[in-house]
PDB file of N, CA and C in Angstrom:
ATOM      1  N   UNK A   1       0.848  -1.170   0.000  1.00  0.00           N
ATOM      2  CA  UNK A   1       0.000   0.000   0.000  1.00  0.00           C
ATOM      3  C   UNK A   1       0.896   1.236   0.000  1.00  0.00           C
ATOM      4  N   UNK A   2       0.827   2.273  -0.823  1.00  0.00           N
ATOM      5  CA  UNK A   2       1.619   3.206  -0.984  1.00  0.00           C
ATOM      6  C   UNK A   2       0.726   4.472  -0.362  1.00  0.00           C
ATOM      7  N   UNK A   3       1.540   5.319  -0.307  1.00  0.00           N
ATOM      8  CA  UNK A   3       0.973   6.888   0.897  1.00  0.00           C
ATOM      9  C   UNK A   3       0.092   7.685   0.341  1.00  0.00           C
ATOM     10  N   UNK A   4      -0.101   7.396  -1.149  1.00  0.00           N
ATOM     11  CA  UNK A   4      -1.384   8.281  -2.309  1.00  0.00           C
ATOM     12  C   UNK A   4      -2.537   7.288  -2.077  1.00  0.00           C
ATOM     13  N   UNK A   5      -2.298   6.113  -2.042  1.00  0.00           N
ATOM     14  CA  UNK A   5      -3.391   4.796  -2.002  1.00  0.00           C
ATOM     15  C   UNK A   5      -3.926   4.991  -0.094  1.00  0.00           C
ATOM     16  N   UNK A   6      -3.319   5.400   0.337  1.00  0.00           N
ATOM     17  CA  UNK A   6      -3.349   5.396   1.925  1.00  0.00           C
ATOM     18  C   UNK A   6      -4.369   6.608   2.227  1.00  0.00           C
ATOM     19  N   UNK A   7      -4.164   7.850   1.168  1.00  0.00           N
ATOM     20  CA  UNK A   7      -4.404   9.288   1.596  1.00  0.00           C
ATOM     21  C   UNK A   7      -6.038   9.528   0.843  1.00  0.00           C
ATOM     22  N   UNK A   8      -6.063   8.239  -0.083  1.00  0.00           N
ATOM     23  CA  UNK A   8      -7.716   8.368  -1.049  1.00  0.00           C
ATOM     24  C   UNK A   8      -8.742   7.481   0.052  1.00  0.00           C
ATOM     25  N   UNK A   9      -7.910   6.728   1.303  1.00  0.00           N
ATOM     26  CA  UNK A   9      -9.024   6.377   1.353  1.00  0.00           C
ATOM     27  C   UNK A   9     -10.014   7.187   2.643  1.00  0.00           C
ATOM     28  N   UNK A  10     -11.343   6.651   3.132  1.00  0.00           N
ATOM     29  CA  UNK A  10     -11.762   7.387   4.447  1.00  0.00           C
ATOM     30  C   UNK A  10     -11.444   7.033   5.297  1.00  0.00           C
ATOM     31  N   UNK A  11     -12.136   7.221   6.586  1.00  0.00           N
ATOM     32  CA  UNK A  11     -11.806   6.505   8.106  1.00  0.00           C
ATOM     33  C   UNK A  11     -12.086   4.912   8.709  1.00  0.00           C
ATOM     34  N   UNK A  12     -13.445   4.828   7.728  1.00  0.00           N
ATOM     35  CA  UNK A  12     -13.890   3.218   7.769  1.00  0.00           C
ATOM     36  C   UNK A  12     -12.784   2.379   7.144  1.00  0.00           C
ATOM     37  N   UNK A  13     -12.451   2.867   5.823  1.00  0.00           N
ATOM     38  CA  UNK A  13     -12.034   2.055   4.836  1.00  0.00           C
ATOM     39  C   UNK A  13     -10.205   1.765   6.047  1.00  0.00           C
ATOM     40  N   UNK A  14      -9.425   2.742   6.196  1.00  0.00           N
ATOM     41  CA  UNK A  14      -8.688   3.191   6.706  1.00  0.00           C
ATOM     42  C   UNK A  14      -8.600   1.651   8.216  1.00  0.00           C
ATOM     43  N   UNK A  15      -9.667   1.316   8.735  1.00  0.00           N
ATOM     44  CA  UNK A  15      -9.885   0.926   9.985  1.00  0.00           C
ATOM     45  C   UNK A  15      -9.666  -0.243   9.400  1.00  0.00           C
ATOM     46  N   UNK A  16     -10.925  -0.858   8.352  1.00  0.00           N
ATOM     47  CA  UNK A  16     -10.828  -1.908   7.913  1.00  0.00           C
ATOM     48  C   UNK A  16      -9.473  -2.602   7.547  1.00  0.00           C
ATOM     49  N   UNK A  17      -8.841  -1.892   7.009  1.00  0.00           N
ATOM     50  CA  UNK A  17      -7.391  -2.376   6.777  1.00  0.00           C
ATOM     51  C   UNK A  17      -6.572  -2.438   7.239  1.00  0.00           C
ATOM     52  N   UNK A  18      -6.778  -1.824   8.716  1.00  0.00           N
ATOM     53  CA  UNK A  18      -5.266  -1.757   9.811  1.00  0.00           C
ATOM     54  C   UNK A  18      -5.572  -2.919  10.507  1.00  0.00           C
ATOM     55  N   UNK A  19      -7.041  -3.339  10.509  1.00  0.00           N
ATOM     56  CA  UNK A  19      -7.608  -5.023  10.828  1.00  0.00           C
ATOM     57  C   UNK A  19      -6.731  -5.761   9.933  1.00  0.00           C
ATOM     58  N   UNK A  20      -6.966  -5.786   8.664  1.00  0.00           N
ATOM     59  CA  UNK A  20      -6.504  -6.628   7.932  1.00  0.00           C
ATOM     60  C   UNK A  20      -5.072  -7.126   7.562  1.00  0.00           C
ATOM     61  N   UNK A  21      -4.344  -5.650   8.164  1.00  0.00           N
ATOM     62  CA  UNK A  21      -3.175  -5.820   8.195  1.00  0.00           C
ATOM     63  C   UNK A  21      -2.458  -6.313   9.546  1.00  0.00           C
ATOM     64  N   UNK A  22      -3.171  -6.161  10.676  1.00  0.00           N
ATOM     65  CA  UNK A  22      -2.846  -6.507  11.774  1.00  0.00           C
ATOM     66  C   UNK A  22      -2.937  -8.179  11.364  1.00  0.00           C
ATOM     67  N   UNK A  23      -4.348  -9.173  11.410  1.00  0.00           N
ATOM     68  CA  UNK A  23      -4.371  -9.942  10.964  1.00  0.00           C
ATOM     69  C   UNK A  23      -3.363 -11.059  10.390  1.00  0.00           C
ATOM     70  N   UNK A  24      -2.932 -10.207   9.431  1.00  0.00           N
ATOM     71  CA  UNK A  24      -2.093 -11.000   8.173  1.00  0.00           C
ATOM     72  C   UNK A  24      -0.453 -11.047   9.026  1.00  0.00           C
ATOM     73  N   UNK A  25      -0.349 -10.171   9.835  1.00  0.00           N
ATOM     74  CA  UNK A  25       0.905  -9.970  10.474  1.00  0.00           C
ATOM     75  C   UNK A  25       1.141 -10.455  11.111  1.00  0.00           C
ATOM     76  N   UNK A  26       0.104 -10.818  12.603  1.00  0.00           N
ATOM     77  CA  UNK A  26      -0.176 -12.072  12.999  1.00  0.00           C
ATOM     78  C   UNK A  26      -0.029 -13.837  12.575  1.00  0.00           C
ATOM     79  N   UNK A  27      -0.730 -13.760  11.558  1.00  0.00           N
ATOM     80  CA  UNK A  27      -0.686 -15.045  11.251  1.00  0.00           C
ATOM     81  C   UNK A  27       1.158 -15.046  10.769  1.00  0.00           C
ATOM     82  N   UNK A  28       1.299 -13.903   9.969  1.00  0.00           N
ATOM     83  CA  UNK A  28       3.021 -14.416   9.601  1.00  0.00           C
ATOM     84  C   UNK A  28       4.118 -14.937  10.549  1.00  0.00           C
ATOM     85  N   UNK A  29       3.938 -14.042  11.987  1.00  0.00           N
ATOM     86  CA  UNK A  29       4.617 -14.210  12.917  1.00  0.00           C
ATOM     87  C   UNK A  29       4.231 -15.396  13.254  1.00  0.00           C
ATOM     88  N   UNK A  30       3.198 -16.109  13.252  1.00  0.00           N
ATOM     89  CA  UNK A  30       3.226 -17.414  14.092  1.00  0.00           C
ATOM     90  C   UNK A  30       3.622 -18.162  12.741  1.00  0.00           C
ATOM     91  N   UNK A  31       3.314 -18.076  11.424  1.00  0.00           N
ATOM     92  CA  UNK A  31       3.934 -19.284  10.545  1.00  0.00           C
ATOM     93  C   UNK A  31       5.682 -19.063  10.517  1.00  0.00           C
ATOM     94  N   UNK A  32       5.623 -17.738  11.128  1.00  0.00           N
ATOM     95  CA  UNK A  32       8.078 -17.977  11.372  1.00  0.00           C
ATOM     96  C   UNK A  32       8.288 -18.574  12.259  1.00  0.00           C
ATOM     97  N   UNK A  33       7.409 -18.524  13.570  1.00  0.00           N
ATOM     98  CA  UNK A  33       8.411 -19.350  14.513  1.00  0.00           C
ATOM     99  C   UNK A  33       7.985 -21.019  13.985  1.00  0.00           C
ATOM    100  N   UNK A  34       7.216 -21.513  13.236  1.00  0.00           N
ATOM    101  CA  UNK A  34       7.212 -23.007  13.036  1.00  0.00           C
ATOM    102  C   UNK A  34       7.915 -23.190  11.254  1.00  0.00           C
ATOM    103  N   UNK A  35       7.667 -22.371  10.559  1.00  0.00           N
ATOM    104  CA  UNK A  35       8.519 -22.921   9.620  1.00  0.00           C
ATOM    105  C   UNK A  35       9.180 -21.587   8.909  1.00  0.00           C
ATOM    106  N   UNK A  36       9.765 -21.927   7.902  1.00  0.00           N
ATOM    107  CA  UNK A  36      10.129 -20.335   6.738  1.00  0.00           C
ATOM    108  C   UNK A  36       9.601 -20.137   5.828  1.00  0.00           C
ATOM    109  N   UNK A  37       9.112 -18.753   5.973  1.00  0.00           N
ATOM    110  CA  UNK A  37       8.791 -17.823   5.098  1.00  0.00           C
ATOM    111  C   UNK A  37       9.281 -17.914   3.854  1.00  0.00           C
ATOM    112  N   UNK A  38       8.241 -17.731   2.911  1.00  0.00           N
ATOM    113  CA  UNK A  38       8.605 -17.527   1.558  1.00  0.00           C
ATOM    114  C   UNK A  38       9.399 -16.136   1.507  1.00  0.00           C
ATOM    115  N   UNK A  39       8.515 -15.110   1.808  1.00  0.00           N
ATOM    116  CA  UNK A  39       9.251 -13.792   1.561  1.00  0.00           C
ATOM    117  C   UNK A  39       9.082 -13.095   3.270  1.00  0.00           C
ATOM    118  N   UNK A  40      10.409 -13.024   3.696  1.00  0.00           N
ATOM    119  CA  UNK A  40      10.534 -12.994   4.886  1.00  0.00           C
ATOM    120  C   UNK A  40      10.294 -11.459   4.404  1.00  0.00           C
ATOM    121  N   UNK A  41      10.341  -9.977   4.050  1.00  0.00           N
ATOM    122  CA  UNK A  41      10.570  -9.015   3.839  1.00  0.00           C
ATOM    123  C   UNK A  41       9.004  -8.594   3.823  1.00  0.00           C
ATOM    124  N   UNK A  42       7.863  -9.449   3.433  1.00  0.00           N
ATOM    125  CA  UNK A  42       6.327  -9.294   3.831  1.00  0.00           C
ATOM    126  C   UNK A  42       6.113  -8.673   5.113  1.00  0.00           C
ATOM    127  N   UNK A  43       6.655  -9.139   6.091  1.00  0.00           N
ATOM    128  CA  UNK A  43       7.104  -8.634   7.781  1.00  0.00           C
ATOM    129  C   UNK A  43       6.898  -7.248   7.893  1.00  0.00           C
ATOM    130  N   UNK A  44       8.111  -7.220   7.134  1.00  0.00           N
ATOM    131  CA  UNK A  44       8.857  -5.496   7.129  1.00  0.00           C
ATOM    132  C   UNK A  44       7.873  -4.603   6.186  1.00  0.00           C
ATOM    133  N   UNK A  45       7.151  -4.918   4.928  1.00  0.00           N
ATOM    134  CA  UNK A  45       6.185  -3.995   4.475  1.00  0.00           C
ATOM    135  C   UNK A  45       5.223  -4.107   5.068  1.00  0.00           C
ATOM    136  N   UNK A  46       4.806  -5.023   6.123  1.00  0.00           N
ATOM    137  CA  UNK A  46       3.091  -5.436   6.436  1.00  0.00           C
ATOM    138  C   UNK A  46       3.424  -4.223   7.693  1.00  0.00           C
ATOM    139  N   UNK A  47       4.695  -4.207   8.066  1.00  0.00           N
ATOM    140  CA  UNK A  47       4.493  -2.929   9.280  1.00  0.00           C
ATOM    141  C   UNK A  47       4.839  -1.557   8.897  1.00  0.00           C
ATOM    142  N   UNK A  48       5.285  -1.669   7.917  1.00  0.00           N
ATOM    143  CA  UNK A  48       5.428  -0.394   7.301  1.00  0.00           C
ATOM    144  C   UNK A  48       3.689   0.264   7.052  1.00  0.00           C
ATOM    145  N   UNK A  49       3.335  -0.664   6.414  1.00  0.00           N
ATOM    146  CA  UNK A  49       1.702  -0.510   5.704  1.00  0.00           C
ATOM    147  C   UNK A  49       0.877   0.337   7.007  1.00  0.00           C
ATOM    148  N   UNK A  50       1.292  -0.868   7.736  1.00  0.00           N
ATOM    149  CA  UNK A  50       0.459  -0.590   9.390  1.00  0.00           C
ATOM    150  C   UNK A  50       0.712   1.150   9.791  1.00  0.00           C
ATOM    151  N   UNK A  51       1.747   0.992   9.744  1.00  0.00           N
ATOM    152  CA  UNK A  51       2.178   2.260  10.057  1.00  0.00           C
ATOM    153  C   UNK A  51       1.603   3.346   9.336  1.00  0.00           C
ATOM    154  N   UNK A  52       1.751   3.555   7.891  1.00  0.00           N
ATOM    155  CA  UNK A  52       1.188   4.187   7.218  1.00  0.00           C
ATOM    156  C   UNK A  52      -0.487   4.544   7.539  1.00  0.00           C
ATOM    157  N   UNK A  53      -1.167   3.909   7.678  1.00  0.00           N
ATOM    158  CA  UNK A  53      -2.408   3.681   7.641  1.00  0.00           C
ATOM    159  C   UNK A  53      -2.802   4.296   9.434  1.00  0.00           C
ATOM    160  N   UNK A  54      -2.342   4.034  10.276  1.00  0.00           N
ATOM    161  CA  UNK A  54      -2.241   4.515  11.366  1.00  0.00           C
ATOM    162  C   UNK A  54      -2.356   6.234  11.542  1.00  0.00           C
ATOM    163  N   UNK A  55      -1.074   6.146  10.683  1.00  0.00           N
ATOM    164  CA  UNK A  55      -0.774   7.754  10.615  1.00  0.00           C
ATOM    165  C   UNK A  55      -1.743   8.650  10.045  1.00  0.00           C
ATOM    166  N   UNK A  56      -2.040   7.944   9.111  1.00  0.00           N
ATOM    167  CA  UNK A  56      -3.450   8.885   7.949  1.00  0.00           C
ATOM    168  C   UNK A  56      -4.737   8.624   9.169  1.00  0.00           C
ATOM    169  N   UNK A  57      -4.719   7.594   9.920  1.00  0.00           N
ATOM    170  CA  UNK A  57      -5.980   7.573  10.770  1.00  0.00           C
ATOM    171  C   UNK A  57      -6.038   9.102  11.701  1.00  0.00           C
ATOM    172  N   UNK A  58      -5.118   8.960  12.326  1.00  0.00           N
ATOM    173  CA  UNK A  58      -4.275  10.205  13.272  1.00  0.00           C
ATOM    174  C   UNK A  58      -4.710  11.424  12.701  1.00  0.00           C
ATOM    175  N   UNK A  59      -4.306  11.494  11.264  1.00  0.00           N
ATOM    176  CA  UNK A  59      -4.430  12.933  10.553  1.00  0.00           C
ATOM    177  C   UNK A  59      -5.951  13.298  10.081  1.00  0.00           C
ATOM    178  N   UNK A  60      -6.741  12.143   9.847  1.00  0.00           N
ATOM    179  CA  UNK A  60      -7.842  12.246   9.818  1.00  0.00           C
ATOM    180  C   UNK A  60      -8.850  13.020  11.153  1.00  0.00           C
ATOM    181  N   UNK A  61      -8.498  12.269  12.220  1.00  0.00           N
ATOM    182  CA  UNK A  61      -9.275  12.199  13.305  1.00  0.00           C
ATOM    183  C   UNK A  61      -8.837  13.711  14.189  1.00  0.00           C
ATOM    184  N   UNK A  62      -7.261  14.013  13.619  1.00  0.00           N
ATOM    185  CA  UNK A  62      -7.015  15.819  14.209  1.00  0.00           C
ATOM    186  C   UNK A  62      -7.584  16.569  13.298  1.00  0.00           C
ATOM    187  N   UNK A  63      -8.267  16.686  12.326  1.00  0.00           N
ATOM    188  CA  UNK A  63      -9.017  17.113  10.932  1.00  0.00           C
ATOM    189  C   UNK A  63      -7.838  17.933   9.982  1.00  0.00           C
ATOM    190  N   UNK A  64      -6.817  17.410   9.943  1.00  0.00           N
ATOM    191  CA  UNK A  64      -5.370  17.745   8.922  1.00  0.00           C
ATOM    192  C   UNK A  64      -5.466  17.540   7.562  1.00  0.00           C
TER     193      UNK A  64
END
């Protein structure tokens, strides 16, 4: 998810996906400690994403 794709969406949409990304991040962490990752670097964008999406929540909700 990139920061233009992050900035079109609203507050629902925004929520829905920090679920979805929480989620998916979750499940990755528990499939590393039992086996390996195809693309161990999924990790590192799925919290980047998180992050992103967080932040636009933030900027939303101070009305920025």
């Amino acid at each position: 998810m990139k920061k233009h794709d992050v900035k079109e969406l609203d507050i629902k949409a925004l929520k829905e996906s920090e679920q979805k990304i929480r989620e998916e991040l979750m499940r990755l962490r528990l499939k590393k400690g039992f086996e390996r990752l195809e693309n161990p670097k999924r990790i590192k964008n799925l919290k980047k994403d998180l992050a992103r999406v967080l932040t636009r929540v933030k900027e939303l909700e101070k009305g920025l």
